[in-house]
C-alpha atoms as a PDB file:
ATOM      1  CA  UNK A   1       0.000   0.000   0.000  1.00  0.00           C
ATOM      2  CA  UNK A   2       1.427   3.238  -0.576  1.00  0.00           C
ATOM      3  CA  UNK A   3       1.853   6.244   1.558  1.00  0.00           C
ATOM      4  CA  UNK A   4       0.601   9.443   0.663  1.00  0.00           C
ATOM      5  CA  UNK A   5       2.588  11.890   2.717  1.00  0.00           C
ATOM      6  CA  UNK A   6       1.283  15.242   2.770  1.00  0.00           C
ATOM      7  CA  UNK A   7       2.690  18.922   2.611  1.00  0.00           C
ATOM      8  CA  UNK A   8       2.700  19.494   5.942  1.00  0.00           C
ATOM      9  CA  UNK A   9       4.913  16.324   6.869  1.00  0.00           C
ATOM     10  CA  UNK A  10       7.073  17.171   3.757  1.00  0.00           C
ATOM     11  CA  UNK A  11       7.581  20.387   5.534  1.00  0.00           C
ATOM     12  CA  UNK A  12       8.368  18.937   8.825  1.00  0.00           C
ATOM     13  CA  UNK A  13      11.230  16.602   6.933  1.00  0.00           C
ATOM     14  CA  UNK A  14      12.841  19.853   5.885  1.00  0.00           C
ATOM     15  CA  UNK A  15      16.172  20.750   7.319  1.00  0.00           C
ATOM     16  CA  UNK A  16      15.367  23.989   9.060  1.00  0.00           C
ATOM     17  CA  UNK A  17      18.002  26.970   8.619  1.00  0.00           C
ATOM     18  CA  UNK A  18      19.194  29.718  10.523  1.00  0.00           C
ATOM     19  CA  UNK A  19      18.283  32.881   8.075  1.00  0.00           C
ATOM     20  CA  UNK A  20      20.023  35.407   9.750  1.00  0.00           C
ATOM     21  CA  UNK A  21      23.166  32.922   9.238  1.00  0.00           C
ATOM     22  CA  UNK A  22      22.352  31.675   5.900  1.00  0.00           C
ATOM     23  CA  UNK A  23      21.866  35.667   4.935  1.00  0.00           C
ATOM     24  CA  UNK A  24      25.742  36.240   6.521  1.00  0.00           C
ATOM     25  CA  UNK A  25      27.304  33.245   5.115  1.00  0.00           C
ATOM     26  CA  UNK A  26      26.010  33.682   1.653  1.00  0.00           C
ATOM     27  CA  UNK A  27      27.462  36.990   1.375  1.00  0.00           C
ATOM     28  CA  UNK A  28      30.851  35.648   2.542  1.00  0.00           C
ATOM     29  CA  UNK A  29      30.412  32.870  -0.076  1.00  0.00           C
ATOM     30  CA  UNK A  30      29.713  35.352  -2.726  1.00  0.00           C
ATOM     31  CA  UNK A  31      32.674  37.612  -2.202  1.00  0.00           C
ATOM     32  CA  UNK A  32      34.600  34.023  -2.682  1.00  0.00           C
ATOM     33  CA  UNK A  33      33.656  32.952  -5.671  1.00  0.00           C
ATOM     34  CA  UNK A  34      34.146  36.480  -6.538  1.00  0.00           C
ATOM     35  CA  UNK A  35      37.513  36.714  -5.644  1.00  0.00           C
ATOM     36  CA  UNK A  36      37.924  33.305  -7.671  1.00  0.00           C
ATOM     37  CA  UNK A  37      37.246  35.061 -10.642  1.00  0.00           C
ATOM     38  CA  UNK A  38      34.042  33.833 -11.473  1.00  0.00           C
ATOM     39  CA  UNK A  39      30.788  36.019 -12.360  1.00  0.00           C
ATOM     40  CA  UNK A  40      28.316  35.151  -9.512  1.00  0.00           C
ATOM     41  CA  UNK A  41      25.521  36.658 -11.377  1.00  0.00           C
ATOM     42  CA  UNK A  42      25.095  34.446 -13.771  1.00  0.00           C
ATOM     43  CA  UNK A  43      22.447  31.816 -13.912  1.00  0.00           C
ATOM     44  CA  UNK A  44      24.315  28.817 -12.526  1.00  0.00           C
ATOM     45  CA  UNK A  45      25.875  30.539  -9.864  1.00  0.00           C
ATOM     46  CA  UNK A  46      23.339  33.154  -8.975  1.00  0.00           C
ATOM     47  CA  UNK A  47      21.753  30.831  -6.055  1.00  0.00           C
ATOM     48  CA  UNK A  48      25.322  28.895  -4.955  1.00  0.00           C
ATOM     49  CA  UNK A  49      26.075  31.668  -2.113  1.00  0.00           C
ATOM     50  CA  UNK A  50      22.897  30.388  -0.436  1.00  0.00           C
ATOM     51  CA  UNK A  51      23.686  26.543  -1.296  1.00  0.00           C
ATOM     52  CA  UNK A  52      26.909  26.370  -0.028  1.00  0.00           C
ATOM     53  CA  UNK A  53      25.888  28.504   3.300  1.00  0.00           C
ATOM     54  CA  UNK A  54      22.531  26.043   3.932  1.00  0.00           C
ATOM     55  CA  UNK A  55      25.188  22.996   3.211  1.00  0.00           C
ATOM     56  CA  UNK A  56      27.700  24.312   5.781  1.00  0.00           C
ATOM     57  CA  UNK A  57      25.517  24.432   8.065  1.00  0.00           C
ATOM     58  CA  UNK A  58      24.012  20.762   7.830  1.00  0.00           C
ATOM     59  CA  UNK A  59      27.716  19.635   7.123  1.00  0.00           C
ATOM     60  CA  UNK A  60      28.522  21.250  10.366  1.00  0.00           C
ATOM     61  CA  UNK A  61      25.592  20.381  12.491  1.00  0.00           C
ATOM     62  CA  UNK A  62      27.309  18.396  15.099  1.00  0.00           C
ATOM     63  CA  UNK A  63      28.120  21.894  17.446  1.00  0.00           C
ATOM     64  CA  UNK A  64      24.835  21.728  18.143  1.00  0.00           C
ATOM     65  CA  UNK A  65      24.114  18.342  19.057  1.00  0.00           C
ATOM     66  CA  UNK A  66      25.568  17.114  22.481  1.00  0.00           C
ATOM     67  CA  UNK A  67      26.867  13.507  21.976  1.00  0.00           C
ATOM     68  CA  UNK A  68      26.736  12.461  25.513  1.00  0.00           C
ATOM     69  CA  UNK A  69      23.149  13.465  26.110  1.00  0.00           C
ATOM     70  CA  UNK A  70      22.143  11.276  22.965  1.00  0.00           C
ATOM     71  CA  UNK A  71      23.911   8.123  24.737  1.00  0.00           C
ATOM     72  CA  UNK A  72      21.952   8.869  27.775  1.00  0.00           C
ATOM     73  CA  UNK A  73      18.755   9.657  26.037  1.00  0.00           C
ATOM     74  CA  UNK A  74      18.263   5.799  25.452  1.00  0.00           C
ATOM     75  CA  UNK A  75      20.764   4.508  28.377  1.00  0.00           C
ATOM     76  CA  UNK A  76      19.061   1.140  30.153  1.00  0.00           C
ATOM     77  CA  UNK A  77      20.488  -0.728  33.214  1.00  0.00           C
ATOM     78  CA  UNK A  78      21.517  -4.279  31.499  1.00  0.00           C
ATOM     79  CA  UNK A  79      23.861  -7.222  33.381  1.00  0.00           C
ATOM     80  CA  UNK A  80      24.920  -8.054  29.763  1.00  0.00           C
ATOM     81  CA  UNK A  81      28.819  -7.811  29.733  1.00  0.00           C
ATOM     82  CA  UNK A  82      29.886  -9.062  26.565  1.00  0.00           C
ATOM     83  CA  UNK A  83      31.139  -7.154  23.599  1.00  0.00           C
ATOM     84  CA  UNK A  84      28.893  -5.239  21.680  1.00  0.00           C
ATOM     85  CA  UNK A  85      30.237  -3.966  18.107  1.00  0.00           C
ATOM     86  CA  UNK A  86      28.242  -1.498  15.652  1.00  0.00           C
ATOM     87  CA  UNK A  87      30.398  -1.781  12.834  1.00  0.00           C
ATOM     88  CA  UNK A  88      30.247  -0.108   8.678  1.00  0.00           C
ATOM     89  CA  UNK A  89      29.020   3.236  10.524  1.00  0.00           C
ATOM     90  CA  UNK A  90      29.250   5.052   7.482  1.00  0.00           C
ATOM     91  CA  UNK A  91      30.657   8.718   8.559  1.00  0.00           C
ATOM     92  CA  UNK A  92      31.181  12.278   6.309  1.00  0.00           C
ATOM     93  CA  UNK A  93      33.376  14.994   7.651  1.00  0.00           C
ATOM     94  CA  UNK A  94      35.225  18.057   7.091  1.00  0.00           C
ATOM     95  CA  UNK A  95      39.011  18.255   7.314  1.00  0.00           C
ATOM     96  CA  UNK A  96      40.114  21.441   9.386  1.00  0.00           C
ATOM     97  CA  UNK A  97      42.960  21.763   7.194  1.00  0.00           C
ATOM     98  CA  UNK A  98      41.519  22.536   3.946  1.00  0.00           C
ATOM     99  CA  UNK A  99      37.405  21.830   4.781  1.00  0.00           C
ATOM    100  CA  UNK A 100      37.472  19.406   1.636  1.00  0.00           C
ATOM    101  CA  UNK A 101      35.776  16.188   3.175  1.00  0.00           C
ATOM    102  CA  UNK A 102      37.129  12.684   4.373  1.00  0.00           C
ATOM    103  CA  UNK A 103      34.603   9.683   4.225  1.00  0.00           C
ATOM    104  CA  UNK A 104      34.558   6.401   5.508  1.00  0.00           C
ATOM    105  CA  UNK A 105      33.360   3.705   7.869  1.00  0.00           C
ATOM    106  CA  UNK A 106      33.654   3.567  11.526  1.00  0.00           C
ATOM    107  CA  UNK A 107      33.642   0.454  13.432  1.00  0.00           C
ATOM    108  CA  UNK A 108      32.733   0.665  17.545  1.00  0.00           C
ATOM    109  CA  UNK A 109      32.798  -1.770  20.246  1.00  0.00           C
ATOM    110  CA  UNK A 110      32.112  -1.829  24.135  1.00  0.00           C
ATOM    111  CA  UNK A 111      31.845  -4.332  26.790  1.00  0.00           C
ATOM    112  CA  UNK A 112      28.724  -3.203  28.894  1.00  0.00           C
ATOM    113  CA  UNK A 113      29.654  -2.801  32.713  1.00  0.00           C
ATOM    114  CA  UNK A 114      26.308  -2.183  34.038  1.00  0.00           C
ATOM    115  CA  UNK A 115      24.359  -0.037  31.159  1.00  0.00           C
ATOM    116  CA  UNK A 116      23.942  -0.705  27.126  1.00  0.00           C
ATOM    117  CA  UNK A 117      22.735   2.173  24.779  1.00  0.00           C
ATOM    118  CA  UNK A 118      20.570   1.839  22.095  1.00  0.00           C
ATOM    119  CA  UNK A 119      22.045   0.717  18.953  1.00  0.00           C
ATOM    120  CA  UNK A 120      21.307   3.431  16.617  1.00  0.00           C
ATOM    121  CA  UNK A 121      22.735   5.771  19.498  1.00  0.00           C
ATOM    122  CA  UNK A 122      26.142   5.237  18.700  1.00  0.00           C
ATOM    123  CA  UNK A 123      25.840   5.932  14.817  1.00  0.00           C
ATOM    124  CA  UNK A 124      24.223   9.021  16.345  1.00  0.00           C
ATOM    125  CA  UNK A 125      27.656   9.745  18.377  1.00  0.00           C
ATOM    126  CA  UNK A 126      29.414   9.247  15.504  1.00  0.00           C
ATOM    127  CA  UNK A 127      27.269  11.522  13.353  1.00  0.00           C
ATOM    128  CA  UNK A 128      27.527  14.550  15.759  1.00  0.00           C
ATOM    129  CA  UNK A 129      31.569  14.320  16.187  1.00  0.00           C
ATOM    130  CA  UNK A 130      31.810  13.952  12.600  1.00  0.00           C
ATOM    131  CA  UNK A 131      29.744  16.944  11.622  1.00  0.00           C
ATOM    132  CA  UNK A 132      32.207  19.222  12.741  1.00  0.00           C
ATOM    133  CA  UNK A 133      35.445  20.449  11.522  1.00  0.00           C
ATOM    134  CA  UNK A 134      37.728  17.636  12.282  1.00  0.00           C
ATOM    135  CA  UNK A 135      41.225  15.410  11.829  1.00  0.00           C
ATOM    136  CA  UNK A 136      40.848  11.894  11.798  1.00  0.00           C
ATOM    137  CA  UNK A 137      42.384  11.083  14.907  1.00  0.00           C
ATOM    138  CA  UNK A 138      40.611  13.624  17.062  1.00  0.00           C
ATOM    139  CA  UNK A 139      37.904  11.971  15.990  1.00  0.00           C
ATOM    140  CA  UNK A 140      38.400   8.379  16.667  1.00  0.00           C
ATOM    141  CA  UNK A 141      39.282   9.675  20.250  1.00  0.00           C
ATOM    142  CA  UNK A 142      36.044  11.698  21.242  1.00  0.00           C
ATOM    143  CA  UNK A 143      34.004   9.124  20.253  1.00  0.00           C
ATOM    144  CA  UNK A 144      35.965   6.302  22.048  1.00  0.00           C
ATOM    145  CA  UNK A 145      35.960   8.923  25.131  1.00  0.00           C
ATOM    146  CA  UNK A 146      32.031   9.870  25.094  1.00  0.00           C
ATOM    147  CA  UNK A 147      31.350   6.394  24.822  1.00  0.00           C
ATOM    148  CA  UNK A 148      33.872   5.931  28.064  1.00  0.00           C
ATOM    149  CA  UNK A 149      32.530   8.444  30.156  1.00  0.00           C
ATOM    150  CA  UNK A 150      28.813   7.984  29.232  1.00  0.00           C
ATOM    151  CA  UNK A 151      27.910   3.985  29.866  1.00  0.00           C
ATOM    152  CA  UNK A 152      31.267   3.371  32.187  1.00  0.00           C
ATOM    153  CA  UNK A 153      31.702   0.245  30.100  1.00  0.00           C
ATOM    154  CA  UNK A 154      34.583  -1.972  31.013  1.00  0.00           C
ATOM    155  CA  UNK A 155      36.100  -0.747  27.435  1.00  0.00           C
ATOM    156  CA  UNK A 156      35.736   0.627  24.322  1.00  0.00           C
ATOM    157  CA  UNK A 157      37.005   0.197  20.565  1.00  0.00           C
ATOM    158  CA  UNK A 158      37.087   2.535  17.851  1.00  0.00           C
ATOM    159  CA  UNK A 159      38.597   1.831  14.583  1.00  0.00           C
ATOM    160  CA  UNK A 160      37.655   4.322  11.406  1.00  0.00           C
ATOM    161  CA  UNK A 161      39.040   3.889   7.968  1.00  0.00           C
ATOM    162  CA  UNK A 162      38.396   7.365   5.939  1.00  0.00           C
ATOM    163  CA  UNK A 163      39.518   8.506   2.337  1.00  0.00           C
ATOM    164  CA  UNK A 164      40.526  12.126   2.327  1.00  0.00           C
ATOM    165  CA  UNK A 165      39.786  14.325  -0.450  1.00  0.00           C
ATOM    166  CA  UNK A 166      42.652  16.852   0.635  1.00  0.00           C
ATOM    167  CA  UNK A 167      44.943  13.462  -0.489  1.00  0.00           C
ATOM    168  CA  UNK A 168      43.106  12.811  -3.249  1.00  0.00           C
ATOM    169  CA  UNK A 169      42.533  15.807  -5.343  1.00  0.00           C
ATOM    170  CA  UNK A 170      45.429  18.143  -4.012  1.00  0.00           C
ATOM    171  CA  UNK A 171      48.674  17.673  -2.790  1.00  0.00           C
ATOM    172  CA  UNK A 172      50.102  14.153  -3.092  1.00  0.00           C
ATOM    173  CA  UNK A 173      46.778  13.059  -5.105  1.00  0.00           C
ATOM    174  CA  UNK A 174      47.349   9.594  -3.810  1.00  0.00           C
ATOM    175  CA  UNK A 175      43.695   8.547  -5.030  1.00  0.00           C
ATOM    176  CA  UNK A 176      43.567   4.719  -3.539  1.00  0.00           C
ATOM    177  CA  UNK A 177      45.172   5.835  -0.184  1.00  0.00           C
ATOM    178  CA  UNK A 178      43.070   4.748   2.881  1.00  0.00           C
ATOM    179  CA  UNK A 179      43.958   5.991   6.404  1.00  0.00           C
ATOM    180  CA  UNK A 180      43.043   3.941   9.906  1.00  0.00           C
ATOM    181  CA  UNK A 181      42.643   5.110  12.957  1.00  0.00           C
ATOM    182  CA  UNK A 182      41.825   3.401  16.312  1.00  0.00           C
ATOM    183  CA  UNK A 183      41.546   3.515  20.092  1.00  0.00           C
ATOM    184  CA  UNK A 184      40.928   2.065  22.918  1.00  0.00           C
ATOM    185  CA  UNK A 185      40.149   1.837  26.840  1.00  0.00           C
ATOM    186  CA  UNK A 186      39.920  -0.737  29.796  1.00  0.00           C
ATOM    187  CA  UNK A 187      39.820  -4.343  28.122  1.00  0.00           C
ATOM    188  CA  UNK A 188      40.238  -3.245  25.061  1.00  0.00           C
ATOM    189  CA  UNK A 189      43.691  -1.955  25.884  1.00  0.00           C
ATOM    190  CA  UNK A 190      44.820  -4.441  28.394  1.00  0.00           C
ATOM    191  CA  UNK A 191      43.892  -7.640  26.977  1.00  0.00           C
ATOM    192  CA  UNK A 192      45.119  -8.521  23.667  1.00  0.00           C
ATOM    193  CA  UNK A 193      42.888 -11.963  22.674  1.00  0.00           C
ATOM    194  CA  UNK A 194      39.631  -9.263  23.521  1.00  0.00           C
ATOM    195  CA  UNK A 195      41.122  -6.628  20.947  1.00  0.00           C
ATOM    196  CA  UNK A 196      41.699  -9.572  18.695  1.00  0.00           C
ATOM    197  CA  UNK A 197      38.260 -10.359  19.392  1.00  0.00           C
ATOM    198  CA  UNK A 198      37.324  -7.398  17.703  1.00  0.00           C
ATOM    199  CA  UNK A 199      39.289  -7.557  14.967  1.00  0.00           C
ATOM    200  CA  UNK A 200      38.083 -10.757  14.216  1.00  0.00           C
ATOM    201  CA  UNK A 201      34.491  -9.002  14.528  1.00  0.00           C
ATOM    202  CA  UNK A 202      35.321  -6.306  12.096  1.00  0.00           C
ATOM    203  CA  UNK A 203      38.100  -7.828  10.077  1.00  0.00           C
ATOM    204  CA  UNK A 204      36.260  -8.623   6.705  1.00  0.00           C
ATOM    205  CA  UNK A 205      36.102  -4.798   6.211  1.00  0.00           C
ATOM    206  CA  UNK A 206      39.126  -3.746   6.671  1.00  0.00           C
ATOM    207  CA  UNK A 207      41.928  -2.946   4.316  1.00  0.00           C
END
Protein backbone atom coordinates (compact mmCIF):
# COMPACT_ATOMS: atom_id res chain seq x y z
CA UNK A 1 0.00 0.00 0.00
CA UNK A 2 1.43 3.24 -0.58
CA UNK A 3 1.85 6.24 1.56
CA UNK A 4 0.60 9.44 0.66
CA UNK A 5 2.59 11.89 2.72
CA UNK A 6 1.28 15.24 2.77
CA UNK A 7 2.69 18.92 2.61
CA UNK A 8 2.70 19.49 5.94
CA UNK A 9 4.91 16.32 6.87
CA UNK A 10 7.07 17.17 3.76
CA UNK A 11 7.58 20.39 5.53
CA UNK A 12 8.37 18.94 8.83
CA UNK A 13 11.23 16.60 6.93
CA UNK A 14 12.84 19.85 5.89
CA UNK A 15 16.17 20.75 7.32
CA UNK A 16 15.37 23.99 9.06
CA UNK A 17 18.00 26.97 8.62
CA UNK A 18 19.19 29.72 10.52
CA UNK A 19 18.28 32.88 8.07
CA UNK A 20 20.02 35.41 9.75
CA UNK A 21 23.17 32.92 9.24
CA UNK A 22 22.35 31.67 5.90
CA UNK A 23 21.87 35.67 4.94
CA UNK A 24 25.74 36.24 6.52
CA UNK A 25 27.30 33.25 5.12
CA UNK A 26 26.01 33.68 1.65
CA UNK A 27 27.46 36.99 1.38
CA UNK A 28 30.85 35.65 2.54
CA UNK A 29 30.41 32.87 -0.08
CA UNK A 30 29.71 35.35 -2.73
CA UNK A 31 32.67 37.61 -2.20
CA UNK A 32 34.60 34.02 -2.68
CA UNK A 33 33.66 32.95 -5.67
CA UNK A 34 34.15 36.48 -6.54
CA UNK A 35 37.51 36.71 -5.64
CA UNK A 36 37.92 33.31 -7.67
CA UNK A 37 37.25 35.06 -10.64
CA UNK A 38 34.04 33.83 -11.47
CA UNK A 39 30.79 36.02 -12.36
CA UNK A 40 28.32 35.15 -9.51
CA UNK A 41 25.52 36.66 -11.38
CA UNK A 42 25.09 34.45 -13.77
CA UNK A 43 22.45 31.82 -13.91
CA UNK A 44 24.32 28.82 -12.53
CA UNK A 45 25.88 30.54 -9.86
CA UNK A 46 23.34 33.15 -8.98
CA UNK A 47 21.75 30.83 -6.05
CA UNK A 48 25.32 28.90 -4.96
CA UNK A 49 26.07 31.67 -2.11
CA UNK A 50 22.90 30.39 -0.44
CA UNK A 51 23.69 26.54 -1.30
CA UNK A 52 26.91 26.37 -0.03
CA UNK A 53 25.89 28.50 3.30
CA UNK A 54 22.53 26.04 3.93
CA UNK A 55 25.19 23.00 3.21
CA UNK A 56 27.70 24.31 5.78
CA UNK A 57 25.52 24.43 8.06
CA UNK A 58 24.01 20.76 7.83
CA UNK A 59 27.72 19.63 7.12
CA UNK A 60 28.52 21.25 10.37
CA UNK A 61 25.59 20.38 12.49
CA UNK A 62 27.31 18.40 15.10
CA UNK A 63 28.12 21.89 17.45
CA UNK A 64 24.84 21.73 18.14
CA UNK A 65 24.11 18.34 19.06
CA UNK A 66 25.57 17.11 22.48
CA UNK A 67 26.87 13.51 21.98
CA UNK A 68 26.74 12.46 25.51
CA UNK A 69 23.15 13.47 26.11
CA UNK A 70 22.14 11.28 22.97
CA UNK A 71 23.91 8.12 24.74
CA UNK A 72 21.95 8.87 27.77
CA UNK A 73 18.75 9.66 26.04
CA UNK A 74 18.26 5.80 25.45
CA UNK A 75 20.76 4.51 28.38
CA UNK A 76 19.06 1.14 30.15
CA UNK A 77 20.49 -0.73 33.21
CA UNK A 78 21.52 -4.28 31.50
CA UNK A 79 23.86 -7.22 33.38
CA UNK A 80 24.92 -8.05 29.76
CA UNK A 81 28.82 -7.81 29.73
CA UNK A 82 29.89 -9.06 26.57
CA UNK A 83 31.14 -7.15 23.60
CA UNK A 84 28.89 -5.24 21.68
CA UNK A 85 30.24 -3.97 18.11
CA UNK A 86 28.24 -1.50 15.65
CA UNK A 87 30.40 -1.78 12.83
CA UNK A 88 30.25 -0.11 8.68
CA UNK A 89 29.02 3.24 10.52
CA UNK A 90 29.25 5.05 7.48
CA UNK A 91 30.66 8.72 8.56
CA UNK A 92 31.18 12.28 6.31
CA UNK A 93 33.38 14.99 7.65
CA UNK A 94 35.22 18.06 7.09
CA UNK A 95 39.01 18.26 7.31
CA UNK A 96 40.11 21.44 9.39
CA UNK A 97 42.96 21.76 7.19
CA UNK A 98 41.52 22.54 3.95
CA UNK A 99 37.41 21.83 4.78
CA UNK A 100 37.47 19.41 1.64
CA UNK A 101 35.78 16.19 3.18
CA UNK A 102 37.13 12.68 4.37
CA UNK A 103 34.60 9.68 4.22
CA UNK A 104 34.56 6.40 5.51
CA UNK A 105 33.36 3.71 7.87
CA UNK A 106 33.65 3.57 11.53
CA UNK A 107 33.64 0.45 13.43
CA UNK A 108 32.73 0.67 17.55
CA UNK A 109 32.80 -1.77 20.25
CA UNK A 110 32.11 -1.83 24.13
CA UNK A 111 31.84 -4.33 26.79
CA UNK A 112 28.72 -3.20 28.89
CA UNK A 113 29.65 -2.80 32.71
CA UNK A 114 26.31 -2.18 34.04
CA UNK A 115 24.36 -0.04 31.16
CA UNK A 116 23.94 -0.70 27.13
CA UNK A 117 22.73 2.17 24.78
CA UNK A 118 20.57 1.84 22.09
CA UNK A 119 22.04 0.72 18.95
CA UNK A 120 21.31 3.43 16.62
CA UNK A 121 22.73 5.77 19.50
CA UNK A 122 26.14 5.24 18.70
CA UNK A 123 25.84 5.93 14.82
CA UNK A 124 24.22 9.02 16.35
CA UNK A 125 27.66 9.74 18.38
CA UNK A 126 29.41 9.25 15.50
CA UNK A 127 27.27 11.52 13.35
CA UNK A 128 27.53 14.55 15.76
CA UNK A 129 31.57 14.32 16.19
CA UNK A 130 31.81 13.95 12.60
CA UNK A 131 29.74 16.94 11.62
CA UNK A 132 32.21 19.22 12.74
CA UNK A 133 35.45 20.45 11.52
CA UNK A 134 37.73 17.64 12.28
CA UNK A 135 41.22 15.41 11.83
CA UNK A 136 40.85 11.89 11.80
CA UNK A 137 42.38 11.08 14.91
CA UNK A 138 40.61 13.62 17.06
CA UNK A 139 37.90 11.97 15.99
CA UNK A 140 38.40 8.38 16.67
CA UNK A 141 39.28 9.68 20.25
CA UNK A 142 36.04 11.70 21.24
CA UNK A 143 34.00 9.12 20.25
CA UNK A 144 35.97 6.30 22.05
CA UNK A 145 35.96 8.92 25.13
CA UNK A 146 32.03 9.87 25.09
CA UNK A 147 31.35 6.39 24.82
CA UNK A 148 33.87 5.93 28.06
CA UNK A 149 32.53 8.44 30.16
CA UNK A 150 28.81 7.98 29.23
CA UNK A 151 27.91 3.99 29.87
CA UNK A 152 31.27 3.37 32.19
CA UNK A 153 31.70 0.25 30.10
CA UNK A 154 34.58 -1.97 31.01
CA UNK A 155 36.10 -0.75 27.44
CA UNK A 156 35.74 0.63 24.32
CA UNK A 157 37.00 0.20 20.56
CA UNK A 158 37.09 2.54 17.85
CA UNK A 159 38.60 1.83 14.58
CA UNK A 160 37.66 4.32 11.41
CA UNK A 161 39.04 3.89 7.97
CA UNK A 162 38.40 7.37 5.94
CA UNK A 163 39.52 8.51 2.34
CA UNK A 164 40.53 12.13 2.33
CA UNK A 165 39.79 14.33 -0.45
CA UNK A 166 42.65 16.85 0.63
CA UNK A 167 44.94 13.46 -0.49
CA UNK A 168 43.11 12.81 -3.25
CA UNK A 169 42.53 15.81 -5.34
CA UNK A 170 45.43 18.14 -4.01
CA UNK A 171 48.67 17.67 -2.79
CA UNK A 172 50.10 14.15 -3.09
CA UNK A 173 46.78 13.06 -5.11
CA UNK A 174 47.35 9.59 -3.81
CA UNK A 175 43.69 8.55 -5.03
CA UNK A 176 43.57 4.72 -3.54
CA UNK A 177 45.17 5.83 -0.18
CA UNK A 178 43.07 4.75 2.88
CA UNK A 179 43.96 5.99 6.40
CA UNK A 180 43.04 3.94 9.91
CA UNK A 181 42.64 5.11 12.96
CA UNK A 182 41.82 3.40 16.31
CA UNK A 183 41.55 3.51 20.09
CA UNK A 184 40.93 2.07 22.92
CA UNK A 185 40.15 1.84 26.84
CA UNK A 186 39.92 -0.74 29.80
CA UNK A 187 39.82 -4.34 28.12
CA UNK A 188 40.24 -3.25 25.06
CA UNK A 189 43.69 -1.96 25.88
CA UNK A 190 44.82 -4.44 28.39
CA UNK A 191 43.89 -7.64 26.98
CA UNK A 192 45.12 -8.52 23.67
CA UNK A 193 42.89 -11.96 22.67
CA UNK A 194 39.63 -9.26 23.52
CA UNK A 195 41.12 -6.63 20.95
CA UNK A 196 41.70 -9.57 18.70
CA UNK A 197 38.26 -10.36 19.39
CA UNK A 198 37.32 -7.40 17.70
CA UNK A 199 39.29 -7.56 14.97
CA UNK A 200 38.08 -10.76 14.22
CA UNK A 201 34.49 -9.00 14.53
CA UNK A 202 35.32 -6.31 12.10
CA UNK A 203 38.10 -7.83 10.08
CA UNK A 204 36.26 -8.62 6.71
CA UNK A 205 36.10 -4.80 6.21
CA UNK A 206 39.13 -3.75 6.67
CA UNK A 207 41.93 -2.95 4.32
Amino acid sequence: MTKIVSASELQDRRDIYDEQLTEQLAGHYRSIIGLLGEDVDREGLAKTPERVAKAMQYLLKGYAEDPEAILRSAMFREPYQQMVVVKDIELYSLCEHHMLPFFGKAHVGYIPRNHITGLSKIPRVVDAFARRLQVQERLTTQIKDCIQNTLNPLGVAVVIEASHMCVQMRGVQKQHSVTTTSDFTGAFANNLATRQEFFNIIGSNMH
